[in-house]
Protein backbone atom coordinates (compact mmCIF):
# COMPACT_ATOMS: atom_id res chain seq x y z
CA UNK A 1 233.53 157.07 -102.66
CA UNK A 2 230.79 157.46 -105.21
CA UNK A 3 232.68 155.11 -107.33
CA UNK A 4 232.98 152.79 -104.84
CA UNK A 5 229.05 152.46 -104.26
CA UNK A 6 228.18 152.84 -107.74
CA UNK A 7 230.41 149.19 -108.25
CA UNK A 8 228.88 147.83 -104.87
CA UNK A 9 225.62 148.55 -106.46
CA UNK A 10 226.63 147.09 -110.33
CA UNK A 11 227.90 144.01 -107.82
CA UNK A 12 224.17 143.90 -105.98
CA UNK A 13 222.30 144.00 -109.02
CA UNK A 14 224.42 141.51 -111.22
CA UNK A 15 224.23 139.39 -108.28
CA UNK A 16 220.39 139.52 -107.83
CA UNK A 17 220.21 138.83 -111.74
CA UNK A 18 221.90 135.93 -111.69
CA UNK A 19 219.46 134.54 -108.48
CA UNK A 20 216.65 135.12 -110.37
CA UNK A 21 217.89 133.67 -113.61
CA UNK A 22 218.67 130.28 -111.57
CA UNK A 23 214.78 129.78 -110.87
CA UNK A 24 212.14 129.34 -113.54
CA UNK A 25 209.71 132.36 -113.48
CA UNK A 26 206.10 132.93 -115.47
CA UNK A 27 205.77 136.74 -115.84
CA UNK A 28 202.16 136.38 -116.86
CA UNK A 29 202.82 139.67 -118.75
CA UNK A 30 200.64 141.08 -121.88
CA UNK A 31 202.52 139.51 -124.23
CA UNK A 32 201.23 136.06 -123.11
CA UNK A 33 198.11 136.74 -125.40
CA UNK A 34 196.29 139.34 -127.89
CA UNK A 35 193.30 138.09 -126.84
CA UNK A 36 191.62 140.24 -123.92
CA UNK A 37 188.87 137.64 -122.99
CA UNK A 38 190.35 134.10 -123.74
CA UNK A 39 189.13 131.03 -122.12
CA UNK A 40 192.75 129.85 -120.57
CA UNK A 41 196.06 131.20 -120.85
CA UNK A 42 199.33 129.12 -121.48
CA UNK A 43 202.78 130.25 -120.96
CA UNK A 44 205.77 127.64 -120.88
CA UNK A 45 209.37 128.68 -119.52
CA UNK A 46 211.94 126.11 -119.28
CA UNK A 47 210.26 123.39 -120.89
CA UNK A 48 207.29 123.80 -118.08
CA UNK A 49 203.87 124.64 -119.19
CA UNK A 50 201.75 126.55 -116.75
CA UNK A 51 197.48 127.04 -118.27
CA UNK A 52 195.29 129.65 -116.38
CA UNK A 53 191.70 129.42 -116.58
CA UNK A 54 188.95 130.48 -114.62
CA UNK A 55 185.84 128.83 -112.73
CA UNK A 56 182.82 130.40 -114.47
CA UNK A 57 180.04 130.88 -111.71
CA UNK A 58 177.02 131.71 -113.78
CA UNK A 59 179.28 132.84 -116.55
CA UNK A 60 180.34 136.15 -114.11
CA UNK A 61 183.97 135.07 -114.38
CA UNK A 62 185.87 135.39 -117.51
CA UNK A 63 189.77 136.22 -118.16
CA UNK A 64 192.09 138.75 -119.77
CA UNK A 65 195.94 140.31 -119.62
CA UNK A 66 195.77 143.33 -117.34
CA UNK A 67 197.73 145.67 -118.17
CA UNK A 68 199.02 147.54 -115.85
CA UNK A 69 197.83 151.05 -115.12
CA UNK A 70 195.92 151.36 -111.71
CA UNK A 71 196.56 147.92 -111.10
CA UNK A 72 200.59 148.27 -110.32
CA UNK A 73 201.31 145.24 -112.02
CA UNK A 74 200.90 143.16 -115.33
CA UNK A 75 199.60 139.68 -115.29
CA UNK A 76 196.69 137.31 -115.67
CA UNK A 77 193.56 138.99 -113.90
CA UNK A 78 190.52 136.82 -112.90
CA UNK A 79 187.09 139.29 -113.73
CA UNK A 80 183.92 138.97 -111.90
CA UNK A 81 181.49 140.68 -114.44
CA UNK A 82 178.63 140.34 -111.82
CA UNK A 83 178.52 141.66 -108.16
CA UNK A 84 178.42 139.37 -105.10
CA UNK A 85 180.55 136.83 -106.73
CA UNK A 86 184.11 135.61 -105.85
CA UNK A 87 186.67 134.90 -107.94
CA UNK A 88 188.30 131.96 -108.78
CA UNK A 89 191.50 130.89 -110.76
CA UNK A 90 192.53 127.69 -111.50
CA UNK A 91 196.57 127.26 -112.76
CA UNK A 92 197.58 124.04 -113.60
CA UNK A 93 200.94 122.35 -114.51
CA UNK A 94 201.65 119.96 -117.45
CA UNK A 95 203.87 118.37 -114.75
CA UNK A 96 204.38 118.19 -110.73
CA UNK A 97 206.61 121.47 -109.80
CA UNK A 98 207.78 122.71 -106.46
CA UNK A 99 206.05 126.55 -106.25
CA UNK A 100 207.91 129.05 -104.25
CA UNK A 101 206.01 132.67 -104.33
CA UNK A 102 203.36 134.31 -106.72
CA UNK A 103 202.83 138.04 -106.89
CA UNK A 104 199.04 138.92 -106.24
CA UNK A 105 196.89 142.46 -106.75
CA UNK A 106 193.32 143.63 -106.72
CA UNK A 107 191.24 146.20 -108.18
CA UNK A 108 189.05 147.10 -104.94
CA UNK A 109 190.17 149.22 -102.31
CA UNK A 110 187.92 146.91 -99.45
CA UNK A 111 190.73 144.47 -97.84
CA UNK A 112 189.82 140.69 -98.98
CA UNK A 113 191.75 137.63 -98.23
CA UNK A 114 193.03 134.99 -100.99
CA UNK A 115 192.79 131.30 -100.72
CA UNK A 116 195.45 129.36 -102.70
CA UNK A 117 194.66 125.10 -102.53
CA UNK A 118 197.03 122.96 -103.78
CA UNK A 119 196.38 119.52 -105.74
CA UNK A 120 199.56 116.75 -105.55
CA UNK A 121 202.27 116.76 -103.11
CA UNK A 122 201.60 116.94 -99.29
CA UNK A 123 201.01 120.33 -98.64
CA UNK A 124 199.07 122.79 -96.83
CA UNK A 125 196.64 125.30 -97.90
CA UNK A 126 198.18 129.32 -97.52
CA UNK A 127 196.27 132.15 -97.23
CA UNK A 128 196.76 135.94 -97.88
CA UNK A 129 195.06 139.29 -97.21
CA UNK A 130 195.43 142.12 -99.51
CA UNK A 131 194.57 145.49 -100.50
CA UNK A 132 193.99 147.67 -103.77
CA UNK A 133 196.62 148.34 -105.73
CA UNK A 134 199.07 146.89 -103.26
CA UNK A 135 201.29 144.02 -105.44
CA UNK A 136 201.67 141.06 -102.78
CA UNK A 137 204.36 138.71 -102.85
CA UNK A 138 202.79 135.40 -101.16
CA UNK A 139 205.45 132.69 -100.25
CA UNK A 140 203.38 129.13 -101.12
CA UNK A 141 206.43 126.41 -100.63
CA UNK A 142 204.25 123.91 -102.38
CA UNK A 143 206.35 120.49 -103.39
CA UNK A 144 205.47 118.38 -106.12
CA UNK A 145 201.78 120.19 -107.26
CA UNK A 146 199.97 119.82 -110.41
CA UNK A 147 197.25 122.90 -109.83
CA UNK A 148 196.74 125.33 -107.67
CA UNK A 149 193.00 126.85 -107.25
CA UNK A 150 193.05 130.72 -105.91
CA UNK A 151 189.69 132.05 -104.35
CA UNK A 152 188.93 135.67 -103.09
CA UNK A 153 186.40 136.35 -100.38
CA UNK A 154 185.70 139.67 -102.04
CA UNK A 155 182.00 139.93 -102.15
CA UNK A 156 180.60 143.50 -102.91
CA UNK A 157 178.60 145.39 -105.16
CA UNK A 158 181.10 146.68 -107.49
CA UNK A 159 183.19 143.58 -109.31
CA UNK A 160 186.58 142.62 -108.49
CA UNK A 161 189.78 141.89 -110.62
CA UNK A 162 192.44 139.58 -108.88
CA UNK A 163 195.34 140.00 -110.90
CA UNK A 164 198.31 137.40 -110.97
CA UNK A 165 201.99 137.90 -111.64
CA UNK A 166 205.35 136.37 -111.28
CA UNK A 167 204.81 132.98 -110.38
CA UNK A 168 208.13 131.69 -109.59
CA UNK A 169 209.34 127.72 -109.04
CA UNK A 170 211.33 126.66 -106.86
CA UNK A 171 215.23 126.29 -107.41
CA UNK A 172 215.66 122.09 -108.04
CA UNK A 173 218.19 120.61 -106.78
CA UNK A 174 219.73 117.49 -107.98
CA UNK A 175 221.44 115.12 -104.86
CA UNK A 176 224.79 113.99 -105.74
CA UNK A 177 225.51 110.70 -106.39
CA UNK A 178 228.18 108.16 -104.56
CA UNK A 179 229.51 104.98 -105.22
CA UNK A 180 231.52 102.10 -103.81
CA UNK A 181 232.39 99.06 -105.05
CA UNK A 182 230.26 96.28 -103.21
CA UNK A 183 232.76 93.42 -102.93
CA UNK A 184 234.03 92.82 -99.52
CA UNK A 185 237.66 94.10 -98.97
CA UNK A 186 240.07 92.32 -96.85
CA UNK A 187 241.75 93.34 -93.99
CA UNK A 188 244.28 91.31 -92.15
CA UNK A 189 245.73 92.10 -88.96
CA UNK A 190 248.70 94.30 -88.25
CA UNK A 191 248.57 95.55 -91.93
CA UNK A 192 248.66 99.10 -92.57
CA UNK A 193 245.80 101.23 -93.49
CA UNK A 194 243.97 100.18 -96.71
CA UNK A 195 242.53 102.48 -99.11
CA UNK A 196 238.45 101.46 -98.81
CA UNK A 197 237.79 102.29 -102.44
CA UNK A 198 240.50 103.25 -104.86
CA UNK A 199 238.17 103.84 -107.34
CA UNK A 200 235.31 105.16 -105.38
CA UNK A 201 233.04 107.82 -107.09
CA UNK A 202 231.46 110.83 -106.02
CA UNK A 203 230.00 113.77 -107.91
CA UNK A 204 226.63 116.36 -108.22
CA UNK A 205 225.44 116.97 -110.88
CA UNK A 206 224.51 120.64 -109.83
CA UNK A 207 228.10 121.78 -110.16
CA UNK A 208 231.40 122.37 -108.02
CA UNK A 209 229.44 125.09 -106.32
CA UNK A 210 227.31 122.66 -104.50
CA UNK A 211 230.03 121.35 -102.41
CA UNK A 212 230.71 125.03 -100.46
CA UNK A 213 229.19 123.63 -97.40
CA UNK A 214 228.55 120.33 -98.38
CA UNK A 215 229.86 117.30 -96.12
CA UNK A 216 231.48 114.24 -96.75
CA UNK A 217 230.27 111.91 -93.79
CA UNK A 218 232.69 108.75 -93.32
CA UNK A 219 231.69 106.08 -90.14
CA UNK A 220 232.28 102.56 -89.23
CA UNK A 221 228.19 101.81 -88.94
CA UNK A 222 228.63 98.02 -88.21
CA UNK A 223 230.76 96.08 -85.73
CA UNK A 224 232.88 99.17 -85.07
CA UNK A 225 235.63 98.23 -81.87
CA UNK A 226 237.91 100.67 -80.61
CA UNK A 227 240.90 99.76 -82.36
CA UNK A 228 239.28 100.57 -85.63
CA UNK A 229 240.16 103.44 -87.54
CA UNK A 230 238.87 105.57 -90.51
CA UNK A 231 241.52 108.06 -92.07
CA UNK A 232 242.58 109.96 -94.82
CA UNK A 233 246.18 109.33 -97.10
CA UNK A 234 246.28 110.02 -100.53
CA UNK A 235 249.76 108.43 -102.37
CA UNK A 236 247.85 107.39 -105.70
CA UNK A 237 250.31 110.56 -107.38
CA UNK A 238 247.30 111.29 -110.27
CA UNK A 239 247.69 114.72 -110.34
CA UNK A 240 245.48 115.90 -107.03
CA UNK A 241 247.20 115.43 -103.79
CA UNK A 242 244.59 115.61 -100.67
CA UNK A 243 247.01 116.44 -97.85
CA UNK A 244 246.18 116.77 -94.08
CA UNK A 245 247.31 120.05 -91.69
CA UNK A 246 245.21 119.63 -88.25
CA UNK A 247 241.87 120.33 -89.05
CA UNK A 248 242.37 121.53 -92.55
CA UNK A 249 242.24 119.60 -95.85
CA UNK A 250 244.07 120.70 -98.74
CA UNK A 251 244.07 119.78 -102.55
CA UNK A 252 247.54 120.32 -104.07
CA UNK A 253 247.75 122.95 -101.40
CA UNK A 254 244.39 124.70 -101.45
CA UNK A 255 242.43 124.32 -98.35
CA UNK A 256 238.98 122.89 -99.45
CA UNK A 257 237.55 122.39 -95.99
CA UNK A 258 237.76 121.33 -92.27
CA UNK A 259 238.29 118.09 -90.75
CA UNK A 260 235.70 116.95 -87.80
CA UNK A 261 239.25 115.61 -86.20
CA UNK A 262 242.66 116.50 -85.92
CA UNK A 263 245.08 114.92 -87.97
CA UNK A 264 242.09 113.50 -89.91
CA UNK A 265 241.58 109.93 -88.05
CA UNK A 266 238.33 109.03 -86.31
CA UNK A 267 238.60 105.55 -84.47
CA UNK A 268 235.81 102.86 -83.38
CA UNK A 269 232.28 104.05 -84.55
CA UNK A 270 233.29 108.05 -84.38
CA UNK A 271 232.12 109.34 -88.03
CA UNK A 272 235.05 111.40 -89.78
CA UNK A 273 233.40 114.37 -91.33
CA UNK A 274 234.50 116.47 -93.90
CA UNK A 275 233.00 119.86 -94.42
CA UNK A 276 234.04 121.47 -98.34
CA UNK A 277 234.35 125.21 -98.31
CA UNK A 278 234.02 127.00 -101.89
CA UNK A 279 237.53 125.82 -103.25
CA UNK A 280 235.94 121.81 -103.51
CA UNK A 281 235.14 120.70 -106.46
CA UNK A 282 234.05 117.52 -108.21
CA UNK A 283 237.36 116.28 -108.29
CA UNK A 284 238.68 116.94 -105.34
CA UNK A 285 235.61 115.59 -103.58
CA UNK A 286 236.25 112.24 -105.28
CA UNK A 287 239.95 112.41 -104.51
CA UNK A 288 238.98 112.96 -100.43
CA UNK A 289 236.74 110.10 -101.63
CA UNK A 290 239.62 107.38 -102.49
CA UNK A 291 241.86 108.77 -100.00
CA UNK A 292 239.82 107.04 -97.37
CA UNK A 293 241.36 104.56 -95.51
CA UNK A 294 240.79 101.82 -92.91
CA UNK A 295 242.88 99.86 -90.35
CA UNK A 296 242.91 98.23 -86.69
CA UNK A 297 245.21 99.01 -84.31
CA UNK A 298 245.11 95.66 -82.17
CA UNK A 299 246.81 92.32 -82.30
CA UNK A 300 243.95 90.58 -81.71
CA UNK A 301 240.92 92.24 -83.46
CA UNK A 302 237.51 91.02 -83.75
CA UNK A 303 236.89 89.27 -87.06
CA UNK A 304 233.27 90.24 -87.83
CA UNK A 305 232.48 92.43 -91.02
CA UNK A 306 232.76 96.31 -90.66
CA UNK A 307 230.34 97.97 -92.63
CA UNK A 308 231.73 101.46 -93.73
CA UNK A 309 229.48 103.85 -94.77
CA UNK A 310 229.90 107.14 -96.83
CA UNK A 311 227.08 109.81 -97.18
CA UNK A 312 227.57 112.81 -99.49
CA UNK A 313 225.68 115.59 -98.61
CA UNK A 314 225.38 119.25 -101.02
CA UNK A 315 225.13 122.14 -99.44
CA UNK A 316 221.82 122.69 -100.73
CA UNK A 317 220.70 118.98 -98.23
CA UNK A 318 220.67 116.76 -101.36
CA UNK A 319 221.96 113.33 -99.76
CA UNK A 320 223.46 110.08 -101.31
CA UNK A 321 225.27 107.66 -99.63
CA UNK A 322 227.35 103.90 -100.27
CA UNK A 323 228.61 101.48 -97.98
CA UNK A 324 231.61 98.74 -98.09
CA UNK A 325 232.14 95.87 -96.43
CA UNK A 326 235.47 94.99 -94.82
CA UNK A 327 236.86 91.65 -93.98
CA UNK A 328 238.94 91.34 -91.16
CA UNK A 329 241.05 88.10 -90.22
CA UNK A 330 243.86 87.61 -87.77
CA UNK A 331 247.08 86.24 -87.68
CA UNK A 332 248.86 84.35 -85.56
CA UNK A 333 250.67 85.78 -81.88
CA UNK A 334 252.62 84.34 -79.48
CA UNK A 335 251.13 83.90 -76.37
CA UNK A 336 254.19 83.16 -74.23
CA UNK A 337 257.60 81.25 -74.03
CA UNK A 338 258.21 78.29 -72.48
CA UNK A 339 262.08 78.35 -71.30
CA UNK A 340 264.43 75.57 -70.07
CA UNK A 341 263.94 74.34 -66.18
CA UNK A 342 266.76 75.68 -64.40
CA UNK A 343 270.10 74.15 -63.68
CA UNK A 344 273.56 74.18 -65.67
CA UNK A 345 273.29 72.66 -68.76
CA UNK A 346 276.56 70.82 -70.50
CA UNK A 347 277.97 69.90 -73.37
CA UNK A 348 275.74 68.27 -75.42
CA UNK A 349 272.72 69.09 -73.17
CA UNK A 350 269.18 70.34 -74.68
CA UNK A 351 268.27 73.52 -73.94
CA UNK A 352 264.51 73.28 -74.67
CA UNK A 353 261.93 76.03 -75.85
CA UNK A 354 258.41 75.85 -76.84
CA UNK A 355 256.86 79.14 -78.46
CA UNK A 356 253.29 79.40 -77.78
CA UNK A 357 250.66 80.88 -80.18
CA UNK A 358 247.28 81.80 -80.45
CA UNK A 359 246.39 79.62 -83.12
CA UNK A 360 247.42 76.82 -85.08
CA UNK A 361 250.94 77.46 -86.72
CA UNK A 362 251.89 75.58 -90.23
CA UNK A 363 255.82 75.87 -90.53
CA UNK A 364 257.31 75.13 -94.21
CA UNK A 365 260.92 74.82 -93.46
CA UNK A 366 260.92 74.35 -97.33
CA UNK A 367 263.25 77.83 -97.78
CA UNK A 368 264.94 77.75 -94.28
CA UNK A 369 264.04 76.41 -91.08
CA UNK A 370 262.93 79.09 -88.26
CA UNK A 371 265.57 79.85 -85.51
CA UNK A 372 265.12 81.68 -82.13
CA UNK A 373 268.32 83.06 -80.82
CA UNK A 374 269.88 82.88 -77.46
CA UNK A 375 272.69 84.57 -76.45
CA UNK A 376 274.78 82.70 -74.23
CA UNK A 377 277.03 84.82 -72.47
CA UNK A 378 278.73 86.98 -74.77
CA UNK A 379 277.60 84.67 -77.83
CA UNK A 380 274.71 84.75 -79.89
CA UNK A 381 273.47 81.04 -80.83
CA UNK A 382 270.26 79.83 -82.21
CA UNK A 383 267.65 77.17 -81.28
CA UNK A 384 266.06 75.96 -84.41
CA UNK A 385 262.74 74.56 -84.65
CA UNK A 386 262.00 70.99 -83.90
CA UNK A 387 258.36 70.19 -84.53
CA UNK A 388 254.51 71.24 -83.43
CA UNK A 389 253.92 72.01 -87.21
CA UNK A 390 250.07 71.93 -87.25
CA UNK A 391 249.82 73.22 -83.81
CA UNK A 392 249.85 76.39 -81.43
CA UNK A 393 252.52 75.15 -79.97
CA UNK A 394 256.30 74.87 -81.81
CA UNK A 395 259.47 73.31 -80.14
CA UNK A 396 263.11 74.57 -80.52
CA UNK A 397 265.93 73.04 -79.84
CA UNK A 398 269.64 74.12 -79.10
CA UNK A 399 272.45 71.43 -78.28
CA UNK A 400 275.20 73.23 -75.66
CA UNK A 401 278.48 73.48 -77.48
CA UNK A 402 282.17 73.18 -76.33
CA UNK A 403 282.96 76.50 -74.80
CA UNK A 404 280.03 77.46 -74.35
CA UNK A 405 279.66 79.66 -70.66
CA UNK A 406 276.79 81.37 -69.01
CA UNK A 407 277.18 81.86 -65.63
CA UNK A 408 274.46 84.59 -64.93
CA UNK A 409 271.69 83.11 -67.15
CA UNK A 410 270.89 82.64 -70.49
CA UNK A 411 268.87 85.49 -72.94
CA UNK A 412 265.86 84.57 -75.71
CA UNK A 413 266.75 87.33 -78.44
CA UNK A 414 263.86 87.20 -81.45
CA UNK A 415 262.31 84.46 -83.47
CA UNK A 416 262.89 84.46 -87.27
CA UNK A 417 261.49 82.88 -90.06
CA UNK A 418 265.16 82.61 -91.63
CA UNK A 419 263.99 81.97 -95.20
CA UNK A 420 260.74 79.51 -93.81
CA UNK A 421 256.94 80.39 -92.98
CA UNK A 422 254.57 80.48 -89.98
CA UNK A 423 251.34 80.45 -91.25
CA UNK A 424 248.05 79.83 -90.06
CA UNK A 425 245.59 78.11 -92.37
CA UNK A 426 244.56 81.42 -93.87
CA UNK A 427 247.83 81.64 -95.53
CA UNK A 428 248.91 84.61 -93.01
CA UNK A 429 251.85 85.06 -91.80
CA UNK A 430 252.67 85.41 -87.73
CA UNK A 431 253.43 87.74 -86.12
CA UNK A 432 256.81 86.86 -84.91
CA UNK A 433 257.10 89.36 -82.02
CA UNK A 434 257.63 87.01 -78.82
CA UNK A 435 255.19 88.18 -75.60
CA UNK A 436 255.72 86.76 -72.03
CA UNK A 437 258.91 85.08 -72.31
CA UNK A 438 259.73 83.15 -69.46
CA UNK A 439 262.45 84.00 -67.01
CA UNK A 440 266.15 82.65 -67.59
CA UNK A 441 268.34 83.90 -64.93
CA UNK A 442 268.59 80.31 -63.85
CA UNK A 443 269.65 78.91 -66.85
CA UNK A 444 273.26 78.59 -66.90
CA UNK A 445 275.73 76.67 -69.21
CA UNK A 446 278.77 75.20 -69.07
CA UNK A 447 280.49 73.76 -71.80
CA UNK A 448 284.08 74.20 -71.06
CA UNK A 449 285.57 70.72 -70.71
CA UNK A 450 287.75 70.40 -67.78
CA UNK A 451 291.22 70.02 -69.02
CA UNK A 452 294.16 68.46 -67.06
CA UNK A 453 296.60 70.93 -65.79
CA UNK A 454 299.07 68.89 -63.25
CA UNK A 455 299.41 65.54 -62.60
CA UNK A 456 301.78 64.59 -59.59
């Protein structure tokens, strides 16, 4: 058991190292200076220079390295030489810093209260009370300051020293960075889902660590419709495979977070958010990243631009985010399918159909000419197409054959390029699926040719 706590505590205190070794700290201790009485003192730690100095009221205030004693701590101590005077200490940066927490003291027993006033940034003005010999940790949270002026209210007979220790910055943070190529993609209806940026990028700067609890935010922001979709498929095969199991994503098989949906697909303007637990990393982020994909479900979407956007978010709130633009364009659908009026039809009789679109159809008959087929009876023929070239509207034409026999009705089968193109202007090819075909139980055929079987 003793061994146990003794590597819990090893743990603790390696742990508590490292925190404080991640944020820049002035120790303000005796080394800073020989000199007991200097004008200013200058200390720089990670390439930031801090100067103390002091306000001289009637040259009562001067400056010196406590160190330590009675005081409780080492640092830069503020003197009043005369009685009835406060103290003042001016520390000022060679550059705006973010200021977390200074460690304060005083050499009078009598309770006084300390005034610290920050210059740059937009911040408010803390105050602390204190006693002798009682090291105070004050919490300032001052962003983007350049000085810092600290006043005691300590006004007595005897002089006071205010003695300062452990000023400590703020951890900085840098946001990560995103970005999308800013060319509009195409989309065309009934494709399958398109990857929105294979070569997307994504990263912070900060380190993988960042990303344990940091989102990846993914949302149709403009002209979203409810067939639109935003998921995730990676099939690039470049070594990291993002892979979906409900609500968990996984990078070659490590989970690296949770999904804000099931199955990983948000549709219309529902964001898709991804939440990295401490197995994400750079690469993996930028993986999820490319793996994003859009698509619409309907056969007759809307055709303005969808703006996608991405935001990146660390766990520590650094932000970035990209958008893309996608293009969506339709193709052609039938509408409907005109059939043959009905009657019997015989040899050599028309059977007539017109295939109705929703736009204009162009028909290159160039490789083969498109055929719809119709069985008749037990036999499968085809009408071929006839003209409307240009138009929604495209005839086909079958010519009743000898034999042929349908005495409960005709049946439209499927409509077939056969080695041709539909295609609207656009260059898209129809959809060839045929909607609302007309009824043809009342088309019959006969084709048979009565033959003479006795004469008398």
């Amino acid at each position: 058991m003793k061994k146990i706590t003794l590597l819990i505590s090893i743990i603790f205190i390696l742990v508590s190292s490292l925190e404080i070794m991640s944020q820049t700290v002035f120790d303000l201790s005796a080394g800073t200076t020989t000199d007991n009485t200097p004008t200013n003192v200058s200390e720089t730690v990670d390439g930031i220079t801090i100067t103390v100095s002091t306000l001289n009221n009637g040259s009562a205030n001067t400056l010196f390295v406590a160190g330590g004693g009675g005081f409780g701590t080492n640092g830069i101590a503020a003197h009043s030489s005369a009685s009835n005077l406060s103290e003042e200490m001016i520390i000022s940066f060679d550059q705006a810093v973010n200021v977390s927490t200074i460690t304060v003291n005083s050499t009078q027993s009598q309770s006084r209260t300390w005034t610290f006033t920050p210059t740059g940034g937009s911040n408010t003005t803390v105050m602390e009370s204190g006693t002798f010999n009682t090291p105070t940790q004050v919490t300032l949270n001052f962003s983007g300051v350049t000085q810092i002026t600290v006043t005691s209210d300590f006004l007595a007979a005897n002089a006071e020293q205010m003695i300062f220790d452990k000023l400590t910055l703020a951890s900085t943070n840098s946001d990560p960075t995103i970005s999308l190529n800013n060319s509009n993609l195409n989309y065309t209806e009934s494709s399958s889902a398109i990857q929105i940026d294979a070569s997307g990028t994504v990263n912070d700067a900060d380190g993988d660590a960042d990303w344990n609890g940091g989102t990846l935010v993914a949302q149709i922001t403009g002209n979203a419709e409810a067939a639109d979709e935003i998921s995730i498929s990676d099939s690039d095969g470049d070594g990291t495979a993002i892979t979906i199991s409900g609500t968990n994503i996984l990078a070659n098989g490590t989970d690296i977070g949770d999904l804000s949906v099931s199955g990983g697909t948000a549709t219309g303007g529902t964001a898709l958010t991804i939440t990295f637990d401490n197995d994400a990393t750079n690469t993996n982020v930028q993986e999820v990243l490319q793996s994003l994909r859009y698509r619409n479900t309907s056969t007759s979407p809307g055709t303005s631009n969808r703006t996608i956007t991405v935001i990146a978010n660390d766990t520590n709130a650094g932000s970035a985010n990209d958008t893309r633009v996608i293009s969506v364009s339709t193709i052609p659908n039938t509408t409907s399918v005109t059939i043959p009026f009905n009657g019997t039809y015989t040899l050599s009789q028309n059977l007539d159909f017109t295939i109705n679109f929703d736009e204009n159809v162009i028909v290159n008959t160039t490789g083969g000419t498109p055929q719809l087929a119709i069985t008749i009876g037990s036999t499968t023929r085809q009408a071929t197409f006839v003209g409307g070239s240009g138009t929604s509207n495209l005839a086909f034409r079958y010519t009743v054959q000898s034999g042929d026999i349908d005495t409960d009705g005709i049946t439209v089968g499927t409509l077939s390029a056969n080695g041709g193109t539909l295609q609207n202007g656009s260059g898209d090819n129809a959809d060839l699926t045929l909607n609302n075909v007309g009824t043809t139980t009342g088309v019959l055929v006969d084709g048979v040719q009565p033959t003479v079987t006795n004469v008398s």
